[in-house]
N, C-alpha and C. Protein backbone atom coordinates (compact mmCIF):
# COMPACT_ATOMS: atom_id res chain seq x y z
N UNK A 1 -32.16 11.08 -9.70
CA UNK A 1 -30.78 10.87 -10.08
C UNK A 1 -30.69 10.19 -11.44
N UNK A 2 -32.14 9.98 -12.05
CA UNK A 2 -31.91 9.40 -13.38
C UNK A 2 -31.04 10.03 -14.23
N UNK A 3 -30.07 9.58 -14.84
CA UNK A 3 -29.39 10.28 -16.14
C UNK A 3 -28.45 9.34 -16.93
N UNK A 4 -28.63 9.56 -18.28
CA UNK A 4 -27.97 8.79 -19.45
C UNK A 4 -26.30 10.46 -19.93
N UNK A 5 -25.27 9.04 -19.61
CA UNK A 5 -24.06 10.29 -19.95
C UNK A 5 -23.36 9.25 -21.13
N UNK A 6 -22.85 10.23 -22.06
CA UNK A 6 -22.00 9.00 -22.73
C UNK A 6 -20.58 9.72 -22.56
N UNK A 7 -19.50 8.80 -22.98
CA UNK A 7 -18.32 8.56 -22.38
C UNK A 7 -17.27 8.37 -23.79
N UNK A 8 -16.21 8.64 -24.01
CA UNK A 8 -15.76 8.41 -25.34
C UNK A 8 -14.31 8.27 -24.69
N UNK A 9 -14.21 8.10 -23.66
CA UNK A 9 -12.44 7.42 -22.92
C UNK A 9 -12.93 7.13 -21.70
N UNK A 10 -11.48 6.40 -20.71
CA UNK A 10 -11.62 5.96 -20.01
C UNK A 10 -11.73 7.48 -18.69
N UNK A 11 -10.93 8.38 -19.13
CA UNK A 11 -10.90 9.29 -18.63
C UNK A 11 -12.51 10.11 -18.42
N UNK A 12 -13.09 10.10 -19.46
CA UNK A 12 -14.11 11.02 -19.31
C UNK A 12 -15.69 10.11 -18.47
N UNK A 13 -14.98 8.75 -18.30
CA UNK A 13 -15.58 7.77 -17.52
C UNK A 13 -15.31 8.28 -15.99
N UNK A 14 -14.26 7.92 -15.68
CA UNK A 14 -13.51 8.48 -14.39
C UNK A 14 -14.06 9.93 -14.33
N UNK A 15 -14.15 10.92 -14.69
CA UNK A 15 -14.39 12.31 -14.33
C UNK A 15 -16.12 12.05 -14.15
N UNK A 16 -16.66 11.56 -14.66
CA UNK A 16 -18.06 11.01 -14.39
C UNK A 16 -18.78 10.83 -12.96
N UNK A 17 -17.57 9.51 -12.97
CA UNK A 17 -17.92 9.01 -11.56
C UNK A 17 -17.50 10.45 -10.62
N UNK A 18 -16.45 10.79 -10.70
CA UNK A 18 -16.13 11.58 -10.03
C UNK A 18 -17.38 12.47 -9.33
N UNK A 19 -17.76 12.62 -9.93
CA UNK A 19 -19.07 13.96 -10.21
C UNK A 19 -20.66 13.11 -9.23
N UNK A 20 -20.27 11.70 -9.76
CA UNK A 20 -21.35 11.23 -9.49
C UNK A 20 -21.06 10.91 -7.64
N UNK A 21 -20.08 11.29 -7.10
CA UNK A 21 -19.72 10.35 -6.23
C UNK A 21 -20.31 12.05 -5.17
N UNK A 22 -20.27 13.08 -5.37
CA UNK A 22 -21.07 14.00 -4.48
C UNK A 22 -22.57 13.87 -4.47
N UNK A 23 -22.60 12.88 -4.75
CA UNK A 23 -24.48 12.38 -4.75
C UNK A 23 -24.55 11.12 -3.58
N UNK A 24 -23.15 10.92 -3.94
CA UNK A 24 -23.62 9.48 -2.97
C UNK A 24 -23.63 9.19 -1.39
N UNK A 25 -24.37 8.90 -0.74
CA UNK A 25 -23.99 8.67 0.78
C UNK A 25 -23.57 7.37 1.56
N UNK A 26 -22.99 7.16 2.74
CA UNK A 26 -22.67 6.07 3.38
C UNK A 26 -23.26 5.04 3.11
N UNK A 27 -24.62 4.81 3.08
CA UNK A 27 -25.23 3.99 2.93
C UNK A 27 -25.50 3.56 1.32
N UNK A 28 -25.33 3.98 0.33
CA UNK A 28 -25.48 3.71 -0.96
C UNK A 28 -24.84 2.36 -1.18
N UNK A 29 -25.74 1.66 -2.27
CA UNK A 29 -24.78 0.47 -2.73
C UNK A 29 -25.09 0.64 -4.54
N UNK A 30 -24.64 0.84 -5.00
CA UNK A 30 -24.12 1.49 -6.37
C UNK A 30 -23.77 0.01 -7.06
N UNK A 31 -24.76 -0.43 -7.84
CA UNK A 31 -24.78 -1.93 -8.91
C UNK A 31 -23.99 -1.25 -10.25
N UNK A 32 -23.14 -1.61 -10.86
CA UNK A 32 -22.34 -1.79 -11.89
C UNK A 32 -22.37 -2.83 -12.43
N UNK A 33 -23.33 -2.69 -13.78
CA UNK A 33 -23.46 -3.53 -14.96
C UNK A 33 -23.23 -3.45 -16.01
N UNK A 34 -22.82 -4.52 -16.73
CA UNK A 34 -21.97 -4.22 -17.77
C UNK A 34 -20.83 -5.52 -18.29
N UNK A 35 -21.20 -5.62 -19.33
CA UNK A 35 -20.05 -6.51 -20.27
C UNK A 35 -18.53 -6.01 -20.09
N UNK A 36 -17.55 -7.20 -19.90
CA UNK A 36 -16.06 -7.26 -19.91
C UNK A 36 -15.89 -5.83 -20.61
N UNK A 37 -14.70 -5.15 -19.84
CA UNK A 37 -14.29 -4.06 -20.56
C UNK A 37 -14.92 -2.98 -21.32
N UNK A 38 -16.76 -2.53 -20.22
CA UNK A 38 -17.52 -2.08 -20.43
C UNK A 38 -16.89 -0.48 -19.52
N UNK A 39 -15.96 -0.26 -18.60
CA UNK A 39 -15.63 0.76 -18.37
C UNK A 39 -16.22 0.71 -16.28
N UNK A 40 -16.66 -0.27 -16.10
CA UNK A 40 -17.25 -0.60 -14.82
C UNK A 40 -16.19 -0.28 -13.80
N UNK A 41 -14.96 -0.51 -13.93
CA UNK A 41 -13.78 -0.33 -12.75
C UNK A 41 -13.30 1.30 -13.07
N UNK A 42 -13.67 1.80 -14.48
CA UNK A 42 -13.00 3.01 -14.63
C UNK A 42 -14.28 3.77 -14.17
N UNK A 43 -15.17 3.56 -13.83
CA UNK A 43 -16.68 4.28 -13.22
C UNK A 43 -15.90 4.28 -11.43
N UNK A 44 -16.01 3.45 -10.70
CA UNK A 44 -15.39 2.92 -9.72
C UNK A 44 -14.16 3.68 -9.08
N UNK A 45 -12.93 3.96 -9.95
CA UNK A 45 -12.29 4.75 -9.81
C UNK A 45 -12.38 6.27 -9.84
N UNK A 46 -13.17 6.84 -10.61
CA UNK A 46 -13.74 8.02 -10.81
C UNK A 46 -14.75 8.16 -9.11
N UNK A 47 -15.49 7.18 -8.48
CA UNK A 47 -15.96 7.47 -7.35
C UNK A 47 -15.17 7.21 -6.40
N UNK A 48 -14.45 6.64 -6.60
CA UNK A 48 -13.63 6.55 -5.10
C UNK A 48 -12.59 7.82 -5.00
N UNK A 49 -12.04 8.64 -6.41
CA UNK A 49 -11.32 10.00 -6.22
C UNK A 49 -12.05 10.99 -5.88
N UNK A 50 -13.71 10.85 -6.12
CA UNK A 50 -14.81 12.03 -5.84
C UNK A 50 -15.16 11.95 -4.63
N UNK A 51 -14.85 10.62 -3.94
CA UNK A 51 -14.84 10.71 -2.10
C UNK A 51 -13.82 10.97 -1.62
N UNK A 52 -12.65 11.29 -2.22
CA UNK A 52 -12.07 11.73 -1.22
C UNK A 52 -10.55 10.26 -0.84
N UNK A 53 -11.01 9.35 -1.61
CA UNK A 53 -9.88 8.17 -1.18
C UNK A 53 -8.99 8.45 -2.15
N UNK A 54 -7.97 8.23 -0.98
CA UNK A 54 -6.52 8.13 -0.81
C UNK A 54 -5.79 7.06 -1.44
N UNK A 55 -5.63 6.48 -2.88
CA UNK A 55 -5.05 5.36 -3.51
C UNK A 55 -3.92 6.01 -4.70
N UNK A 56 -3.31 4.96 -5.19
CA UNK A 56 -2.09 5.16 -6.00
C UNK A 56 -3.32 4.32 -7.25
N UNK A 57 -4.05 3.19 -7.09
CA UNK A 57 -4.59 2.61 -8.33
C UNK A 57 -6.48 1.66 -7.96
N UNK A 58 -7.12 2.27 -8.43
CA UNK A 58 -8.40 1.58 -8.30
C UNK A 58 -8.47 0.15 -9.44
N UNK A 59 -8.42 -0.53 -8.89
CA UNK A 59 -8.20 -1.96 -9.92
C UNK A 59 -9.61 -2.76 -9.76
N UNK A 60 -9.83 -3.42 -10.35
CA UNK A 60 -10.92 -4.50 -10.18
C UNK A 60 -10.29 -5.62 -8.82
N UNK A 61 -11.31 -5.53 -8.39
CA UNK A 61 -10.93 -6.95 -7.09
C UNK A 61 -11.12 -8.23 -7.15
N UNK A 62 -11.49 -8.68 -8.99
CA UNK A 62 -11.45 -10.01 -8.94
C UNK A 62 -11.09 -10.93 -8.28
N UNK A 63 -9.75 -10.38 -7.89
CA UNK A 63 -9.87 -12.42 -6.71
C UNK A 63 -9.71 -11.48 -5.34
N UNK A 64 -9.41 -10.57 -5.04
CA UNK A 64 -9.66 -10.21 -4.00
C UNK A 64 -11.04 -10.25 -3.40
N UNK A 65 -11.87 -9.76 -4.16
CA UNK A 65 -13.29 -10.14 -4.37
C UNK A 65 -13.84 -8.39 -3.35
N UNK A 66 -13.16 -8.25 -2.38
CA UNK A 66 -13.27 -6.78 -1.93
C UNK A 66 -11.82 -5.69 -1.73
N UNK A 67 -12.26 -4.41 -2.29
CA UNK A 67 -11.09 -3.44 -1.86
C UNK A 67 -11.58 -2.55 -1.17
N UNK A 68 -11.39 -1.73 0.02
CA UNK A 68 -11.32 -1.06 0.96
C UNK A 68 -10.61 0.38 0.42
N UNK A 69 -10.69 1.48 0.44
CA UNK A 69 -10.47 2.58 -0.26
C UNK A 69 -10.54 3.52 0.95
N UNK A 70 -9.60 4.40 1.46
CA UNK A 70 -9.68 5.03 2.75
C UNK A 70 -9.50 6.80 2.32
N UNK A 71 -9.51 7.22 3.39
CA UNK A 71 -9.19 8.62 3.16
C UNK A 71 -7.83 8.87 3.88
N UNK A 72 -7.45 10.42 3.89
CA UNK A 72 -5.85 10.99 4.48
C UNK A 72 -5.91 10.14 5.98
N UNK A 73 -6.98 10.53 6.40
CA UNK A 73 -7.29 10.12 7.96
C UNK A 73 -7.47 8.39 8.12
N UNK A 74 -7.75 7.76 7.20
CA UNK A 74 -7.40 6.30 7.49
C UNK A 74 -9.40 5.73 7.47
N UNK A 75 -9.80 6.63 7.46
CA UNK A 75 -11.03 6.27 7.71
C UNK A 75 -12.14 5.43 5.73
N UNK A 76 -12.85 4.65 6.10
CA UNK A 76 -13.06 4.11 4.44
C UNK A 76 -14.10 4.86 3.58
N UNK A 77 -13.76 5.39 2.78
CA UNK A 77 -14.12 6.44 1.97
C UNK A 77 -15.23 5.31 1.03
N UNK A 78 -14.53 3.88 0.33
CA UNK A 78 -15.74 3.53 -0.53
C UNK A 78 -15.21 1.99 -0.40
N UNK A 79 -16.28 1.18 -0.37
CA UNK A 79 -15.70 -0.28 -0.87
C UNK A 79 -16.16 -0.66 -2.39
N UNK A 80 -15.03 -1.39 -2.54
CA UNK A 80 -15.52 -2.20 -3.93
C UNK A 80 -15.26 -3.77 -4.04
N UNK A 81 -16.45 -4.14 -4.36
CA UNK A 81 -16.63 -5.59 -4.94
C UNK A 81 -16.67 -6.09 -5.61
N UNK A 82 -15.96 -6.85 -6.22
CA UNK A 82 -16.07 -7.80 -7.67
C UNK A 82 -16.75 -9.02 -7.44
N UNK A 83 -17.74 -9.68 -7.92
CA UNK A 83 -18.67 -11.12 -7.67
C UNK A 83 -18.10 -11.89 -8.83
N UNK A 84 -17.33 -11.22 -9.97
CA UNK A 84 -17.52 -12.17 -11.09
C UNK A 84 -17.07 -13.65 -10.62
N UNK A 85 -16.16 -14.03 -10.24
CA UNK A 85 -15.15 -15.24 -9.63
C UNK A 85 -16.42 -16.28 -8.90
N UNK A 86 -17.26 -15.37 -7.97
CA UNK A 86 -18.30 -15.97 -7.14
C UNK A 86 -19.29 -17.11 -8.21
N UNK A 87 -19.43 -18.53 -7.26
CA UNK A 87 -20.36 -18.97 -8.46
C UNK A 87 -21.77 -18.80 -7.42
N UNK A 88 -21.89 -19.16 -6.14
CA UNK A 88 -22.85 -18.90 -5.31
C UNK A 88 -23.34 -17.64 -4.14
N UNK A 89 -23.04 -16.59 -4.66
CA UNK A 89 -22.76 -15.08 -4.25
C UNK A 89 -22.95 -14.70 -3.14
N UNK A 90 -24.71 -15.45 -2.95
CA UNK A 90 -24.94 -15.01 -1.75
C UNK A 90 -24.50 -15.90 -0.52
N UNK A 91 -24.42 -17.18 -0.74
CA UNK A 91 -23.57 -18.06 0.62
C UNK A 91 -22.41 -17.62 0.40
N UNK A 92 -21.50 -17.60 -0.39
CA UNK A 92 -20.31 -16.88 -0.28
C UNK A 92 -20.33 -15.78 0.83
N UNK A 93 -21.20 -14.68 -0.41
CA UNK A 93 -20.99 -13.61 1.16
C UNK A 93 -21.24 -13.34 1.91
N UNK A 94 -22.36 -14.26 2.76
CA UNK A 94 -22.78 -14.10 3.70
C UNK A 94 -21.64 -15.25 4.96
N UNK A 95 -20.90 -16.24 4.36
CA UNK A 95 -19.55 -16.96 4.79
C UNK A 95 -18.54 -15.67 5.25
N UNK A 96 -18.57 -14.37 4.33
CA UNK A 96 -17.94 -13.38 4.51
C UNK A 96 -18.32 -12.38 5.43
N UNK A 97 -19.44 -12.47 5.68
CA UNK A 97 -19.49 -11.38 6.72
C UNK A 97 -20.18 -10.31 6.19
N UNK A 98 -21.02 -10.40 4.57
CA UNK A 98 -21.29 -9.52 4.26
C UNK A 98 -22.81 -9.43 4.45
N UNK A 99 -23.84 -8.40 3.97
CA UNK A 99 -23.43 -6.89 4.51
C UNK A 99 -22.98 -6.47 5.29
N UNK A 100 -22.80 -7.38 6.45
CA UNK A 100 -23.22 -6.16 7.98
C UNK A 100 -21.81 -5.45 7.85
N UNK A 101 -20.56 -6.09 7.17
CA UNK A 101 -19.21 -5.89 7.95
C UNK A 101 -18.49 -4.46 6.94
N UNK A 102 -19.76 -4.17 5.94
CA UNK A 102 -19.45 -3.36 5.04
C UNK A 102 -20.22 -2.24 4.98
N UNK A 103 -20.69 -1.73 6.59
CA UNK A 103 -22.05 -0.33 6.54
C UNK A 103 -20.86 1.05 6.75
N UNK A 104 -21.20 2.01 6.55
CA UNK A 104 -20.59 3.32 6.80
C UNK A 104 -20.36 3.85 5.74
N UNK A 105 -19.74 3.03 4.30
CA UNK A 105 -19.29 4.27 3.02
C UNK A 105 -20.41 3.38 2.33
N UNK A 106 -20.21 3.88 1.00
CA UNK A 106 -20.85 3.56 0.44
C UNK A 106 -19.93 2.41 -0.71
N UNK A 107 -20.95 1.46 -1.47
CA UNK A 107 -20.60 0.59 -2.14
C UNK A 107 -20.66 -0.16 -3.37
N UNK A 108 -19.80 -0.38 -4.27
CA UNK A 108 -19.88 -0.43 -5.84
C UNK A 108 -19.63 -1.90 -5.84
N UNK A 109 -20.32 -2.63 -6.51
CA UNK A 109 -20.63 -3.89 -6.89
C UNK A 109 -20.21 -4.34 -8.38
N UNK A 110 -19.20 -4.85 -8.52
CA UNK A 110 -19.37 -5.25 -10.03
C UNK A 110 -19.76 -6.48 -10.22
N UNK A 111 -20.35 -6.91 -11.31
CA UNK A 111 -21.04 -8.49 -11.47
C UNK A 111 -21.96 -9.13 -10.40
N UNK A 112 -22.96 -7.88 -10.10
CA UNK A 112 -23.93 -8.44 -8.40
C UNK A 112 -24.73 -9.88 -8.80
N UNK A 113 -25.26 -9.89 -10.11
CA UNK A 113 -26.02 -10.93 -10.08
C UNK A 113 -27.81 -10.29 -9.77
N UNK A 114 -28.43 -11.44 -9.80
CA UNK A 114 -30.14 -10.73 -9.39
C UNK A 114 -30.12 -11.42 -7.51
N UNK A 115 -29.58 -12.56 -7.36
CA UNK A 115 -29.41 -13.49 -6.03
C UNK A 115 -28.76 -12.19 -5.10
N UNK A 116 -28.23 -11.52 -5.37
CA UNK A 116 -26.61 -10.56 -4.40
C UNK A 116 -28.25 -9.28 -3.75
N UNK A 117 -29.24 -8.90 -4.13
CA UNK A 117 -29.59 -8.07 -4.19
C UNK A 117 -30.95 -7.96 -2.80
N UNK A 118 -30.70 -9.47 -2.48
CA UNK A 118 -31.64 -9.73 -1.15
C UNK A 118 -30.53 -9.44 0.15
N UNK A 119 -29.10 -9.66 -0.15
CA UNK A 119 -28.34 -9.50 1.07
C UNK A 119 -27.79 -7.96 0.63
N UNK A 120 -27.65 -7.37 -0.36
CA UNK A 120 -27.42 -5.94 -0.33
C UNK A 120 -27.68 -5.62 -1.63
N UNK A 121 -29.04 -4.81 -1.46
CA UNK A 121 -29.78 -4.38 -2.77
C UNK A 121 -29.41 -2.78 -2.88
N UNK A 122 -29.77 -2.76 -4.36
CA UNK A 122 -28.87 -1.60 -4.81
C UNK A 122 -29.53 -0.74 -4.38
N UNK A 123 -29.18 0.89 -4.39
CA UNK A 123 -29.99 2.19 -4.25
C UNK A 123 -29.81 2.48 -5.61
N UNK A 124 -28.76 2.34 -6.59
CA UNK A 124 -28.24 3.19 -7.68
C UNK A 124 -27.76 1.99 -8.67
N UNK A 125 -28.03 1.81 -10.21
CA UNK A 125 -27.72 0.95 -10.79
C UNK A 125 -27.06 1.73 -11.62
N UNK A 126 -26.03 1.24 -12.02
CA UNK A 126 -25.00 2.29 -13.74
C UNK A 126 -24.92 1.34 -14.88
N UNK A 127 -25.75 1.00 -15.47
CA UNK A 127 -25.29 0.36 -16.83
C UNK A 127 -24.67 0.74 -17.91
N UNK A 128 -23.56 -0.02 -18.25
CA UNK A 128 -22.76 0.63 -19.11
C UNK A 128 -22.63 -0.25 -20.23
N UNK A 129 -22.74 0.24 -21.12
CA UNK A 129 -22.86 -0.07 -22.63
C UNK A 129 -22.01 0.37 -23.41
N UNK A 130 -21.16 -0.86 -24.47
CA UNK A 130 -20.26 0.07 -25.22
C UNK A 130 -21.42 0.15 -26.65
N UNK A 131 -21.19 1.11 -27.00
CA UNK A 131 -21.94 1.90 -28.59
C UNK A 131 -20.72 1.15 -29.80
N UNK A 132 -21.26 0.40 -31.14
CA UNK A 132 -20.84 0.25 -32.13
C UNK A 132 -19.74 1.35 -32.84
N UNK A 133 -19.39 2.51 -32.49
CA UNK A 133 -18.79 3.56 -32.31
C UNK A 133 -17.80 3.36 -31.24
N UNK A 134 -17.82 2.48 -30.27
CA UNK A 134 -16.81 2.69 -29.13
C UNK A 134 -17.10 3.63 -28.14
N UNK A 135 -17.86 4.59 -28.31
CA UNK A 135 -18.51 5.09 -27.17
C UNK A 135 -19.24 4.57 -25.96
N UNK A 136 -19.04 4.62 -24.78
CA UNK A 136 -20.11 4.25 -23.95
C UNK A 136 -21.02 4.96 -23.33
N UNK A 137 -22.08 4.59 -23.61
CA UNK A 137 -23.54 5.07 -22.54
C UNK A 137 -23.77 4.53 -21.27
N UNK A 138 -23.36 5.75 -20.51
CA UNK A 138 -23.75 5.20 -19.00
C UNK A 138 -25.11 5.69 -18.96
N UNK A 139 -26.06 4.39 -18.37
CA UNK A 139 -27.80 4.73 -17.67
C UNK A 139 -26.84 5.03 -15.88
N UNK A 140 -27.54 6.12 -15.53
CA UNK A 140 -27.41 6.04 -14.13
C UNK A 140 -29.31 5.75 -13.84
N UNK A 141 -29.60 4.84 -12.72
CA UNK A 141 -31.15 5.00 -12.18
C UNK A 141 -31.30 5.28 -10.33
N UNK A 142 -31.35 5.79 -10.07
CA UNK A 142 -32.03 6.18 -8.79
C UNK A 142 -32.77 5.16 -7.96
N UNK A 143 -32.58 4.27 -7.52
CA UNK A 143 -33.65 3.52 -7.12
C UNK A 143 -34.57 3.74 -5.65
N UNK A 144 -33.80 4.87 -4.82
CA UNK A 144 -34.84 5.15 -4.23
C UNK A 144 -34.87 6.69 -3.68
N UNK A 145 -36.23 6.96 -3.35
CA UNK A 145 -35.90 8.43 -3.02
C UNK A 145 -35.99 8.80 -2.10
């Protein structure tokens, strides 16, 4: 699943994910890295329309810290997590209930940290880079096969 895509809007970010999101399965946890306004929530949104969820707006979950993303049928198509807010990630989420309370779709992490990756380690990392040009380079990596 290795592949380098670059991106020149937010849109052609979103159609990305889109694409990328028929690769992904229930069990995936999908790391999103990347500097402020690196395109990480517009990756995010692009996978949660390529599964199939049912939303009016994919936003970052900063203080929510998780969003839940369903399908027509009610059932959860993708979760998403924001850590940035978190200063101790993993007692946090394990106070939360996390992993166990988050198995069945699959899951996008923004700001995991290296600590987040013993209570739910990635399968798939996306680093996103903005280019001196304004372009961004997404790395997609595979991490297991």
């Amino acid at each position: 699943m290795n592949r380098e895509v670059f991106s020149r809007s937010e849109q052609e970010t979103e159609r990305f994910g889109e694409t990328l999101a028929a690769e992904l399965s229930p069990r995936d946890v999908v790391y999103l890295i990347g500097d402020m306004g690196s395109g990480k929530t517009c990756l995010a949104r692009g996978l949660a329309r390529g599964l199939g969820a049912v939303v009016r707006e994919v936003a970052s979950p900063t203080f929510a810290i998780l969003h839940e993303y369903g399908g027509a049928e009610g059932e959860i198509r993708l979760r998403h997590l924001d850590l940035y807010r978190l200063e101790d990630r993993v007692r946090e989420l394990e106070i939360l209930g996390l992993p166990e309370s988050i198995a069945g779709a699959p899951v996008v992490v923004e700001w995991p940290g290296e600590a987040i990756a013993k209570l739910l380690p990635p399968t798939i990392e996306a680093r996103l880079d903005t280019l001196p040009d304004g372009t961004r380079r997404l790395t997609i990596e595979g991490l297991e096969d």
